[in-house]
N, C-alpha and C. Protein backbone atom coordinates (compact mmCIF):
# COMPACT_ATOMS: atom_id res chain seq x y z
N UNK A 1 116.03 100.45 66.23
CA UNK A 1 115.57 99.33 67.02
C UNK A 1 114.63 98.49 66.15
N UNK A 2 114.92 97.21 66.39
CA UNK A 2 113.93 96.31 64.74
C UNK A 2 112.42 96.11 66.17
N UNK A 3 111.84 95.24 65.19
CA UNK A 3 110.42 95.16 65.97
C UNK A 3 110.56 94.48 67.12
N UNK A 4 111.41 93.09 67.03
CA UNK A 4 111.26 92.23 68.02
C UNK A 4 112.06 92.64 69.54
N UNK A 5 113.02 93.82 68.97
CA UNK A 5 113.91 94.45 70.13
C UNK A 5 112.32 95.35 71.13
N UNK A 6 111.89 95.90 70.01
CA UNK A 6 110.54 97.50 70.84
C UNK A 6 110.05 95.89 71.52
N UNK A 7 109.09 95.10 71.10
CA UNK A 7 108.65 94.08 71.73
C UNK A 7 108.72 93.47 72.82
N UNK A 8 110.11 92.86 72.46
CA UNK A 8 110.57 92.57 73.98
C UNK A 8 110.73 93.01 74.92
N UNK A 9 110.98 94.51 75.08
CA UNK A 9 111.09 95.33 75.54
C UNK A 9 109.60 96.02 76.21
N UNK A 10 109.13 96.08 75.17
CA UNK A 10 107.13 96.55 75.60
C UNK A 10 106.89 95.07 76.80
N UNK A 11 107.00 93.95 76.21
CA UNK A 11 106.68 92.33 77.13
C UNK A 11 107.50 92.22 78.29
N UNK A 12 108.31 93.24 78.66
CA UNK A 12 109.35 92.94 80.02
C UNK A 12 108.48 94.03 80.71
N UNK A 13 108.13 94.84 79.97
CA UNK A 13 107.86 96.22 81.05
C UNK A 13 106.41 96.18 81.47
N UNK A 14 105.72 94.95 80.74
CA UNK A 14 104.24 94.40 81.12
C UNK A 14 104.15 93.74 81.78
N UNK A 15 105.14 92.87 82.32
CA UNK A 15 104.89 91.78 82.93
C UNK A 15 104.15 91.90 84.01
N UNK A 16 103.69 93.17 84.68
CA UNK A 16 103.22 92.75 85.70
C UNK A 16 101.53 92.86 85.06
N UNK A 17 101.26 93.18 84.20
CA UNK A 17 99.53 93.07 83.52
C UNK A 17 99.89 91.89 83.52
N UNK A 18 98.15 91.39 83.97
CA UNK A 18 97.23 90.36 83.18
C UNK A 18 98.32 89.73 81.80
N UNK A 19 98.22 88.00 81.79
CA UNK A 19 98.98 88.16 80.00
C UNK A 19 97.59 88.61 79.16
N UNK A 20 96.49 88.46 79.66
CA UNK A 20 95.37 88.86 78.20
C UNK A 20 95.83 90.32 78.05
N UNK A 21 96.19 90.93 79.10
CA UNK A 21 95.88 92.77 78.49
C UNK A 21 97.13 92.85 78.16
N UNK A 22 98.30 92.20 78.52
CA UNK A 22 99.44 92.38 78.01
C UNK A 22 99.57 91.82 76.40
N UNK A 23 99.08 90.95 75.99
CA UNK A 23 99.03 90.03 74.57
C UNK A 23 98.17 90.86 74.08
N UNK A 24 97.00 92.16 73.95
CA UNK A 24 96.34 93.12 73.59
C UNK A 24 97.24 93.90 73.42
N UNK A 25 97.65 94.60 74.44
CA UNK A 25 98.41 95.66 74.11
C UNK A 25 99.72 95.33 73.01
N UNK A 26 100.63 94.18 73.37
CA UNK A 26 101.62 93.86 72.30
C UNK A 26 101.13 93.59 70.50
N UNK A 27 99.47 92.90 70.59
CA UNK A 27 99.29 93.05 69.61
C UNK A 27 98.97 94.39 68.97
N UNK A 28 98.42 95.06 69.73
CA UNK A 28 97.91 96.81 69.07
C UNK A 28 99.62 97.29 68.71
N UNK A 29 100.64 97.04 68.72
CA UNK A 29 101.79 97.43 68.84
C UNK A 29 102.68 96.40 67.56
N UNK A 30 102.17 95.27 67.91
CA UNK A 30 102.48 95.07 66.48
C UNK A 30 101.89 95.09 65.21
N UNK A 31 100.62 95.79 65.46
CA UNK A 31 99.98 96.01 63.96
C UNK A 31 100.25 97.78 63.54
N UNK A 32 100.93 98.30 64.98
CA UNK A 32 101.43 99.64 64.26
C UNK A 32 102.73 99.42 63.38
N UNK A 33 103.59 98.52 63.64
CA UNK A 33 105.03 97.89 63.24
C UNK A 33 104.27 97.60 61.65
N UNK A 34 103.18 96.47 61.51
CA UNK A 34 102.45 96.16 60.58
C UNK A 34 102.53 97.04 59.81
N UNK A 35 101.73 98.11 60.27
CA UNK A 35 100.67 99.11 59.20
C UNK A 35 102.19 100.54 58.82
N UNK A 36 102.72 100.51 59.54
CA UNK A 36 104.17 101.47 58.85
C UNK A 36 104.78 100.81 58.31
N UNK A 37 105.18 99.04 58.61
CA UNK A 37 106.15 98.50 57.25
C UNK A 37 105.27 99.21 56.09
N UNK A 38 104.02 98.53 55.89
CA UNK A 38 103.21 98.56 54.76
C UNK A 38 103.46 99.69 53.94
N UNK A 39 103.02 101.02 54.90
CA UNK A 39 103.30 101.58 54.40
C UNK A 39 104.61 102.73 53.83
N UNK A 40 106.00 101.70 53.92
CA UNK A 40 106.98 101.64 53.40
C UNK A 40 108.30 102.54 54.53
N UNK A 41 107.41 102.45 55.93
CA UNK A 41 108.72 102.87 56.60
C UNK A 41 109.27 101.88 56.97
N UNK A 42 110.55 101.78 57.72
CA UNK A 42 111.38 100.98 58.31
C UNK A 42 110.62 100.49 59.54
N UNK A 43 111.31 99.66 60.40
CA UNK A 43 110.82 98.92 61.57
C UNK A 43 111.52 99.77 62.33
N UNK A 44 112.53 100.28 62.01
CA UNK A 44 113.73 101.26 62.91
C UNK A 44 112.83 102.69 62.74
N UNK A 45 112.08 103.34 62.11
CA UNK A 45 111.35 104.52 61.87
C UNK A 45 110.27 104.46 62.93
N UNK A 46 109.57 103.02 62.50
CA UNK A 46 107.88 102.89 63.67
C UNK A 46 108.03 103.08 64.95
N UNK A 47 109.66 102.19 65.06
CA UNK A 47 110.04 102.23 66.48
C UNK A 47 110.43 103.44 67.02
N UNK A 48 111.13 104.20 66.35
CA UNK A 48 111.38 105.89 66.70
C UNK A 48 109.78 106.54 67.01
N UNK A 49 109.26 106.49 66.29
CA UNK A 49 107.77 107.17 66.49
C UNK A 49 106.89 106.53 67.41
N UNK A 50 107.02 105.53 67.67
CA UNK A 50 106.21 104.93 68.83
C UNK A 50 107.12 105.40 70.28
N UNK A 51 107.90 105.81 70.13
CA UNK A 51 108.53 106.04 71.58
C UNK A 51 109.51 104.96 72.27
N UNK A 52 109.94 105.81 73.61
CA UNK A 52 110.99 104.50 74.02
C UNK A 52 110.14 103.45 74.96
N UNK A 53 110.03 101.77 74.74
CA UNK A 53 109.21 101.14 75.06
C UNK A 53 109.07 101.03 76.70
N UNK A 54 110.28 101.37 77.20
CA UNK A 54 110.12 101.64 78.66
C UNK A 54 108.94 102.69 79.10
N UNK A 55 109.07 103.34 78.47
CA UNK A 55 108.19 105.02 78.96
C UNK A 55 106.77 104.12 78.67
N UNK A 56 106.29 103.64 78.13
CA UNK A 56 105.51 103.38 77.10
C UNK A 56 104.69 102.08 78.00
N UNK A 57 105.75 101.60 78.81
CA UNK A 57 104.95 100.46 79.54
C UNK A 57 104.31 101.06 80.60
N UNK A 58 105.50 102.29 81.33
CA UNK A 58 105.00 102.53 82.49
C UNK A 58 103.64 103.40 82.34
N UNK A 59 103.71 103.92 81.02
CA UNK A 59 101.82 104.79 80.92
C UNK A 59 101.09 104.11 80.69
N UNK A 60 101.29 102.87 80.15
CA UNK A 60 99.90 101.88 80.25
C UNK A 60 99.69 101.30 81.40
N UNK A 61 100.76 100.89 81.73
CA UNK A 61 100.26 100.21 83.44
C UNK A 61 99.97 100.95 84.48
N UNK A 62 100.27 102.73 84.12
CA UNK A 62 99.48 103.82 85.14
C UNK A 62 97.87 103.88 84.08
N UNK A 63 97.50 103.82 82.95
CA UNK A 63 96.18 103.76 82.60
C UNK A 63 95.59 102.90 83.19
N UNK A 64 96.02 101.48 83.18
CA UNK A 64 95.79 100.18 84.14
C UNK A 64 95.41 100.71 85.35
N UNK A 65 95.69 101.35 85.75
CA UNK A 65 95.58 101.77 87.67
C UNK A 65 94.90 102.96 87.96
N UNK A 66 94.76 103.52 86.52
CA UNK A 66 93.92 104.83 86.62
C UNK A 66 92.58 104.08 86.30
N UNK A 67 92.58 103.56 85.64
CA UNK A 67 90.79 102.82 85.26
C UNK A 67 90.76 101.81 87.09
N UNK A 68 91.20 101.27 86.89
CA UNK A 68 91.30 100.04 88.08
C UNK A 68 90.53 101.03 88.87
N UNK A 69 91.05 102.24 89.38
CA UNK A 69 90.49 102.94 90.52
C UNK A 69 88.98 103.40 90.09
N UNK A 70 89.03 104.18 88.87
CA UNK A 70 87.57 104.60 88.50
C UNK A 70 86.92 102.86 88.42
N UNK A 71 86.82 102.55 88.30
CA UNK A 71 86.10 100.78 88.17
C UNK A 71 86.12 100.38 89.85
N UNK A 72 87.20 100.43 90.75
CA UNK A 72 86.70 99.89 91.84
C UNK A 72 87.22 100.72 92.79
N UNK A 73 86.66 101.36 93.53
CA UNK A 73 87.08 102.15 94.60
C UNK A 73 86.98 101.77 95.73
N UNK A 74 88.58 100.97 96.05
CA UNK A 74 89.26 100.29 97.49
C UNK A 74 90.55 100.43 97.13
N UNK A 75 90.64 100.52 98.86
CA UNK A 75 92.37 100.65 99.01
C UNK A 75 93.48 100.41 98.29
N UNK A 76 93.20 99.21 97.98
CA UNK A 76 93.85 98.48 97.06
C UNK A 76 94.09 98.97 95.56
N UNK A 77 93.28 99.79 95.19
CA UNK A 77 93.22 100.59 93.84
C UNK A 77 93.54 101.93 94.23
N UNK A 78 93.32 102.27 94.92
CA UNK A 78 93.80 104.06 95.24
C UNK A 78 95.18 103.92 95.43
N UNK A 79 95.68 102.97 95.73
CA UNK A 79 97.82 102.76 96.42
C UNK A 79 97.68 102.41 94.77
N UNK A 80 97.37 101.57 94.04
CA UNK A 80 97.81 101.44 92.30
C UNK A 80 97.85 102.77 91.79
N UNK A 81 96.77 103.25 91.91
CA UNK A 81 96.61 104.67 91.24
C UNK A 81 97.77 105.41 91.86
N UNK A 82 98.00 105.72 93.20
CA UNK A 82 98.75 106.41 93.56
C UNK A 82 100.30 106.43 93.09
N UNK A 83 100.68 104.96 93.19
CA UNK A 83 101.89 104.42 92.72
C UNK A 83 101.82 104.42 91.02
N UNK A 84 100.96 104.56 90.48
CA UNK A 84 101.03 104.74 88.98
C UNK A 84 101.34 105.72 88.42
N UNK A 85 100.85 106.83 89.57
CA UNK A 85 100.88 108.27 89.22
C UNK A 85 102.50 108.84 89.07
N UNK A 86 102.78 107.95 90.35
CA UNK A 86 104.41 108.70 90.79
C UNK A 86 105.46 107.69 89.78
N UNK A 87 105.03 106.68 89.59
CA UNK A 87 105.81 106.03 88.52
C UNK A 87 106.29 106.41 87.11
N UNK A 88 105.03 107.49 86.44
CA UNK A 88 105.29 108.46 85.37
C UNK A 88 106.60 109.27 85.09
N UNK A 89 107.11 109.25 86.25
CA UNK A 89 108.50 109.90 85.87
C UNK A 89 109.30 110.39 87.03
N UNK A 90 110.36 110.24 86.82
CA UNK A 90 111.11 110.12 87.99
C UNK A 90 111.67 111.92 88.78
N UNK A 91 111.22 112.79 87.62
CA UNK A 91 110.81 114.01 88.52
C UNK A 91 109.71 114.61 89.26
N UNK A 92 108.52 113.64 88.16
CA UNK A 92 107.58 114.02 89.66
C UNK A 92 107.57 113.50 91.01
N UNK A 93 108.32 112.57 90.99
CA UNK A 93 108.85 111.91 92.24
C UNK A 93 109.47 112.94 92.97
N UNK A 94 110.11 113.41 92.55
CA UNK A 94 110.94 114.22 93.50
C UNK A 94 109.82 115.51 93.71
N UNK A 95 109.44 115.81 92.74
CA UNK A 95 108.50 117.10 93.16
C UNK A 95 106.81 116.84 94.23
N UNK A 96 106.13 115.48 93.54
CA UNK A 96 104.68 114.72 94.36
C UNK A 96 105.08 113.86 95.59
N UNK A 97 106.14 113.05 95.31
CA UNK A 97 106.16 112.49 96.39
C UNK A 97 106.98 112.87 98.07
N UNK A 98 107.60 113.81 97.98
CA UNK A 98 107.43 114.79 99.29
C UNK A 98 105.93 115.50 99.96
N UNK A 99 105.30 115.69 98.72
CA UNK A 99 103.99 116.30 99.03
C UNK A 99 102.96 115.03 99.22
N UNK A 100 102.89 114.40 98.84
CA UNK A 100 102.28 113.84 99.02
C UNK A 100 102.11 112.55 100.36
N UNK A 101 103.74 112.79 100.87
CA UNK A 101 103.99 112.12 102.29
C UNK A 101 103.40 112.91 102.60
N UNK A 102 103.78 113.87 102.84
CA UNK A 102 103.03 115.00 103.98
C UNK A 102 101.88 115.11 104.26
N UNK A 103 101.10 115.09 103.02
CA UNK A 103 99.56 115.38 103.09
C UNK A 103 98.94 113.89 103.21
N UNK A 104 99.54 112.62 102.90
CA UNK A 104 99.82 111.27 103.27
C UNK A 104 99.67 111.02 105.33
N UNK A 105 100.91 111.66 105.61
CA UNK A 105 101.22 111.54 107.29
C UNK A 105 99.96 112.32 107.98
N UNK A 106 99.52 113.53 107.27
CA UNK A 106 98.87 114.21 108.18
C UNK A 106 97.40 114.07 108.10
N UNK A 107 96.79 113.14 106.70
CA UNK A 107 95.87 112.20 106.80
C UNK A 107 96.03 111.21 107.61
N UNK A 108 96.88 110.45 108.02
CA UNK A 108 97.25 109.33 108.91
C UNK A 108 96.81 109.78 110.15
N UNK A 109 97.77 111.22 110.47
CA UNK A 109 97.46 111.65 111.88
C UNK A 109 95.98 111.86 112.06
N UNK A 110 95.87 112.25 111.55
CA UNK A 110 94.22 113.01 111.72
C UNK A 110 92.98 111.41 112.01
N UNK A 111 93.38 110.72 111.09
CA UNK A 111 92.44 109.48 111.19
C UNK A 111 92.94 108.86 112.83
N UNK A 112 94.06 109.08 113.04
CA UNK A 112 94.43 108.38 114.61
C UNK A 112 94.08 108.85 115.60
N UNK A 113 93.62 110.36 115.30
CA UNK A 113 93.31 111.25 116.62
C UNK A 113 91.72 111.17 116.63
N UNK A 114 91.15 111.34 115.16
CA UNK A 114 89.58 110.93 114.85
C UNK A 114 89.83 109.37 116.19
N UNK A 115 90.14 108.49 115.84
CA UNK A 115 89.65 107.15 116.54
C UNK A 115 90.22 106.78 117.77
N UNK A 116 91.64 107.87 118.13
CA UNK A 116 91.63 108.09 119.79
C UNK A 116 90.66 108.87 120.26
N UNK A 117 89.89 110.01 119.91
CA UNK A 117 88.84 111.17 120.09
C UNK A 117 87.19 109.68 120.44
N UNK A 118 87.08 108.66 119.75
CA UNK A 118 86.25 107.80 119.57
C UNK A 118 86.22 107.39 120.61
N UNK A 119 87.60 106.55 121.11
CA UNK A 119 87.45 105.83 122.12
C UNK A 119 87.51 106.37 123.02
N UNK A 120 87.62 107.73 123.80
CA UNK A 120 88.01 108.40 124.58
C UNK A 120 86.22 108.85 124.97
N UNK A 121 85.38 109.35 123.60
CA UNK A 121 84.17 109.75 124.41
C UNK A 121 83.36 108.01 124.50
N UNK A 122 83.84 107.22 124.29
CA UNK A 122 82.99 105.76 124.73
C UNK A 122 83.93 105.18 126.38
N UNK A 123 85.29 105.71 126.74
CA UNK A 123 85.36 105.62 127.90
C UNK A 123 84.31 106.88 128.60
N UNK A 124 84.56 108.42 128.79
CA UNK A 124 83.64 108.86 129.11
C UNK A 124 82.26 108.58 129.52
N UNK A 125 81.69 108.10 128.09
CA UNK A 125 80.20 107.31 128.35
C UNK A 125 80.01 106.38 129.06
N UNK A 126 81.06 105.41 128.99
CA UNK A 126 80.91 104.07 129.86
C UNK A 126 81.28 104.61 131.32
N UNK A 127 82.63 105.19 131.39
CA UNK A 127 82.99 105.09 132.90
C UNK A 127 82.44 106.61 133.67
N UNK A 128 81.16 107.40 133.00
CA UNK A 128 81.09 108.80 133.70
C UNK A 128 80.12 108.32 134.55
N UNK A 129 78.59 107.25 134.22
CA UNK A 129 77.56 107.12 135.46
C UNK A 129 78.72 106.43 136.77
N UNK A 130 79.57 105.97 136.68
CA UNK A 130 80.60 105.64 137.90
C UNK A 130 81.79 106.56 138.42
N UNK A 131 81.66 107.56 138.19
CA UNK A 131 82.18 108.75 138.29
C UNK A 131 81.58 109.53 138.90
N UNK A 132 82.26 110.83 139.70
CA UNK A 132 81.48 112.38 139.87
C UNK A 132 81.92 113.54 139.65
N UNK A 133 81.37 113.27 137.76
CA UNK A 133 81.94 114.51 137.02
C UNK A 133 81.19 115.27 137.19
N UNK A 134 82.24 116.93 137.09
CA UNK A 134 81.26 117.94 136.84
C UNK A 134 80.03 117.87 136.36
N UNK A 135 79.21 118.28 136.74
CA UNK A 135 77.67 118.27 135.96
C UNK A 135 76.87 116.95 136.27
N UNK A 136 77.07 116.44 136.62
CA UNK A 136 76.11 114.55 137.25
C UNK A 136 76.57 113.50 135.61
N UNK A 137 76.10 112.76 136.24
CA UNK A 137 76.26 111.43 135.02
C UNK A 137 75.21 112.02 133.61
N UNK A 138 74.47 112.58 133.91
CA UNK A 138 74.15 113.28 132.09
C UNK A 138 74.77 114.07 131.55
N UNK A 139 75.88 114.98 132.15
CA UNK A 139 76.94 115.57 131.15
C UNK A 139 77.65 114.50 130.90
N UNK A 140 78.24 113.97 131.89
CA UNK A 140 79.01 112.30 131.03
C UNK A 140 78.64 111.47 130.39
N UNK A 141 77.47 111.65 130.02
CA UNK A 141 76.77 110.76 129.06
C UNK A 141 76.83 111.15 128.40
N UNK A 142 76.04 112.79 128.13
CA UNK A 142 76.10 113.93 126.48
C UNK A 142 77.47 113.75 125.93
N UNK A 143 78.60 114.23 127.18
CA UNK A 143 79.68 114.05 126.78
C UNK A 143 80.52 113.15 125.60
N UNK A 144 80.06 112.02 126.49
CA UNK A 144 80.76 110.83 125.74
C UNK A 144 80.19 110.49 124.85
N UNK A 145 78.86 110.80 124.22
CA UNK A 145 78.17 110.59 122.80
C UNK A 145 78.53 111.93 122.17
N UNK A 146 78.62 113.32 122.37
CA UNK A 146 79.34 114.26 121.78
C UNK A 146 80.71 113.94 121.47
N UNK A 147 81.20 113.45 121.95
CA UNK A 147 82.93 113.09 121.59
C UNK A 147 83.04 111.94 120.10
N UNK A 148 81.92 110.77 120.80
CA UNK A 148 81.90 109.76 119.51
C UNK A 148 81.48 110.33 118.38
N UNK A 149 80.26 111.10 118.47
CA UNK A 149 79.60 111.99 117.27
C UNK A 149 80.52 113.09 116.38
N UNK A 150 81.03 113.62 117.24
CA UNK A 150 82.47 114.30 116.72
C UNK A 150 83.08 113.60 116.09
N UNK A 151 83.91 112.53 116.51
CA UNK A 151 84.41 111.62 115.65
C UNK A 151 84.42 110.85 114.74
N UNK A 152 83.06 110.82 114.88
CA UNK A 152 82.63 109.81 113.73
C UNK A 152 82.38 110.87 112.43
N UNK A 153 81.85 112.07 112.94
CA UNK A 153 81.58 113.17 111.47
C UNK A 153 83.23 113.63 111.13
N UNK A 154 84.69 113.75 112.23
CA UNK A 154 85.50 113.98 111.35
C UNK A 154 86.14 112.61 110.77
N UNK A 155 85.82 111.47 111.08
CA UNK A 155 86.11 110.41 110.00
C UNK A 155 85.43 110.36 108.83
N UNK A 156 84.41 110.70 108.86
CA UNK A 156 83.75 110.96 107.50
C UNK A 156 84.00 111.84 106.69
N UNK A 157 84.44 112.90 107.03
CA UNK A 157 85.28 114.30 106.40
C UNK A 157 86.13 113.82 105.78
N UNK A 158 87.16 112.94 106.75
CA UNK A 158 88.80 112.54 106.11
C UNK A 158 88.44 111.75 105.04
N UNK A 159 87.29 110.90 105.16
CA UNK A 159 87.38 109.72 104.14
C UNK A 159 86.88 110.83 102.82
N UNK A 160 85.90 111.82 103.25
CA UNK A 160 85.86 111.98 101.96
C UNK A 160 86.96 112.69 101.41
N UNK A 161 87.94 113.89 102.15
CA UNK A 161 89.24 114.24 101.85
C UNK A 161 90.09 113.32 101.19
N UNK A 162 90.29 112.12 101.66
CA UNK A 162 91.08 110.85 101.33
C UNK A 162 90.85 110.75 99.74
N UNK A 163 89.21 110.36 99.64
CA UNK A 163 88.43 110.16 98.16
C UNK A 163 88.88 111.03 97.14
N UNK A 164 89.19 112.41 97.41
CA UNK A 164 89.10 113.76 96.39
C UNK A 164 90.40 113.47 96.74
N UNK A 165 91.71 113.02 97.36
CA UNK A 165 92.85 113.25 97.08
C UNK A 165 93.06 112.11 96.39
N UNK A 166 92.74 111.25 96.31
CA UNK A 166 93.05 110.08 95.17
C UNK A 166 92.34 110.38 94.18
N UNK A 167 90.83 110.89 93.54
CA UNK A 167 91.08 111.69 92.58
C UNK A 167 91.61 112.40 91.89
N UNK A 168 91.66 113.51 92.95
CA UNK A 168 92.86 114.65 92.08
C UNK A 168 94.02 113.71 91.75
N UNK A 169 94.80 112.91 92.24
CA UNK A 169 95.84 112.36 91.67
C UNK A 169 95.31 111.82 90.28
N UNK A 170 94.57 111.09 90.48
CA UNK A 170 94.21 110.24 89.30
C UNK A 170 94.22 111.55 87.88
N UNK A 171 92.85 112.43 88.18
CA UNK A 171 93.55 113.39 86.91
C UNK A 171 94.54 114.01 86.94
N UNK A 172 95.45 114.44 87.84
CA UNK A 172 96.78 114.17 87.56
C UNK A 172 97.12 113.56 86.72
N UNK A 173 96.87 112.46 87.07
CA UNK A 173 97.58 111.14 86.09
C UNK A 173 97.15 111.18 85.07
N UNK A 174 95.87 111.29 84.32
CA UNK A 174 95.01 111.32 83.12
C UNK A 174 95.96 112.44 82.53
N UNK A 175 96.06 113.68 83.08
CA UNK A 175 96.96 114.89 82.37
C UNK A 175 98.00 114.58 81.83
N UNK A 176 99.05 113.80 83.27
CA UNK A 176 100.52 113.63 82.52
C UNK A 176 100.24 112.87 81.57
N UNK A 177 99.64 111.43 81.48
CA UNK A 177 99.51 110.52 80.67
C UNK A 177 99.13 110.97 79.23
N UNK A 178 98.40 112.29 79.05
CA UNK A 178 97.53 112.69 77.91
C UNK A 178 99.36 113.85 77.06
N UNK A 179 99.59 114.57 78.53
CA UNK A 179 100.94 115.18 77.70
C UNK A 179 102.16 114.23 77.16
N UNK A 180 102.04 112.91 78.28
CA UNK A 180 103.42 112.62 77.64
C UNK A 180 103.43 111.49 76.60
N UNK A 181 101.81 111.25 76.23
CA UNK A 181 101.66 110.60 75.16
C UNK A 181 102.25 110.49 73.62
N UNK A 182 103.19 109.42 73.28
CA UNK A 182 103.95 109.52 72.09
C UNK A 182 102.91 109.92 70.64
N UNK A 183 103.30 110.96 70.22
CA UNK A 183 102.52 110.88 69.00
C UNK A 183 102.93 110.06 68.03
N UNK A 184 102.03 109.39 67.17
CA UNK A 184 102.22 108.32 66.63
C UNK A 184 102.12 108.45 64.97
C-alpha cells in the first residue's frame, strides 16, 4: 500500500474528528511514512507496520471518546465512550454488547421504579392529611417523605453504579486499545 493509499484511508476513517485533530493525527502518520522512507524502507513496508488504516482510525476515535469522557463527564460522553468501546471490534460486540443491554435495561428499570417509588411517596404525602390511613395523617406524612427519601438515596446509588459502569468500560477500552495497539 503506497502512502497516499494508508492516508486516504486514515482521512475517511477520521472524518468524523475535529479536521484540527484529524490534520494532527494524519500528520504524526505522515512523518512515520517520512522517517522509514529515510530510513531506507519502502512506503509499502511503513504501511505494513503501521497497521491496517481502518483498525487504526477506529482506536483513535475510541481514544477520542475515552479522553472526551475523562475530560467531561455527561451523557453525551459516556454514550461516545460507550460506543467507542464496542466499536473496537466486531467480536466484542457480540460478546459486551448483549451484556451490556442487559445491565443497560436493568439500569433503565431500576431508575423508572426509583422515580415511580418518588412520585408515589409525594402522592402519599400530598393526598394522606385527606385521607384515613392507617395510623392518622402523620404516618402519611412519615410515609410519603420515607418513600421520597428512599428514592432519592436509590437514585443516587444508580447514578453512582451508572458512573463506575462507564468507567469500567472506559478501562476496558484503555486495555483493548493498549493490546491491540500496532507496534510500530
Amino acid at each position: 500500500m503506497t502512502r497516499e493509499a494508508f492516508l486516504a484511508r486514515l482521512r475517511e476513517g477520521l472524518r468524523s474528528l475535529p479536521p484540527q485533530a484529524m490534520a494532527d493525527i494524519v500528520a504524526d502518520y505522515e512523518t512515520h511514512f517520512a522517517d522509514g522512507v529515510a530510513a531506507g524502507r519502502s512506503e509499502a513496508e511503513v504501511a505494513q507496520a503501521l497497521g491496517d488504516p481502518d483498525r487504526l482510525a477506529r482506536e483513535l476515535q475510541a481514544e477520542k471518546s475515552l479522553s472526551r469522557w475523562r475530560d467531561d463527564r455527561s451523557p453525551s460522553s459516556a454514550a461516545a465512550a460507550v460506543f467507542a468501546v464496542l466499536g473496537l471490534g466486531a467480536i466484542d460486540i457480540l460478546i459486551l454488547l448483549p451484556i451490556l443491554m442487559t445491565v443497560g435495561a436493568t439500569l433503565f428499570g431500576l431508575f423508572m421504579a426509583v422515580i415511580a417509588v418518588f412520585f408515589a411517596g409525594g402522592v402519599v404525602f400530598a393526598a394522606g392529611p385527606f385521607l384515613d390511613p392507617p395510623g392518622g395523617v402523620a404516618a402519611a406524612l412519615l410515609a410519603g417523605i420515607g418513600l421520597m427519601a428512599g428514592s432519592a438515596s436509590g437514585g443516587a446509588l444508580l447514578s453512582l453504579a451508572s458512573i463506575g459502569l462507564v468507567n469500567a468500560l472506559v478501562w476496558y477500552g484503555r486495555l483493548h486499545y493498549r493490546l491491540l495497539k500496532p507496534a510500530l
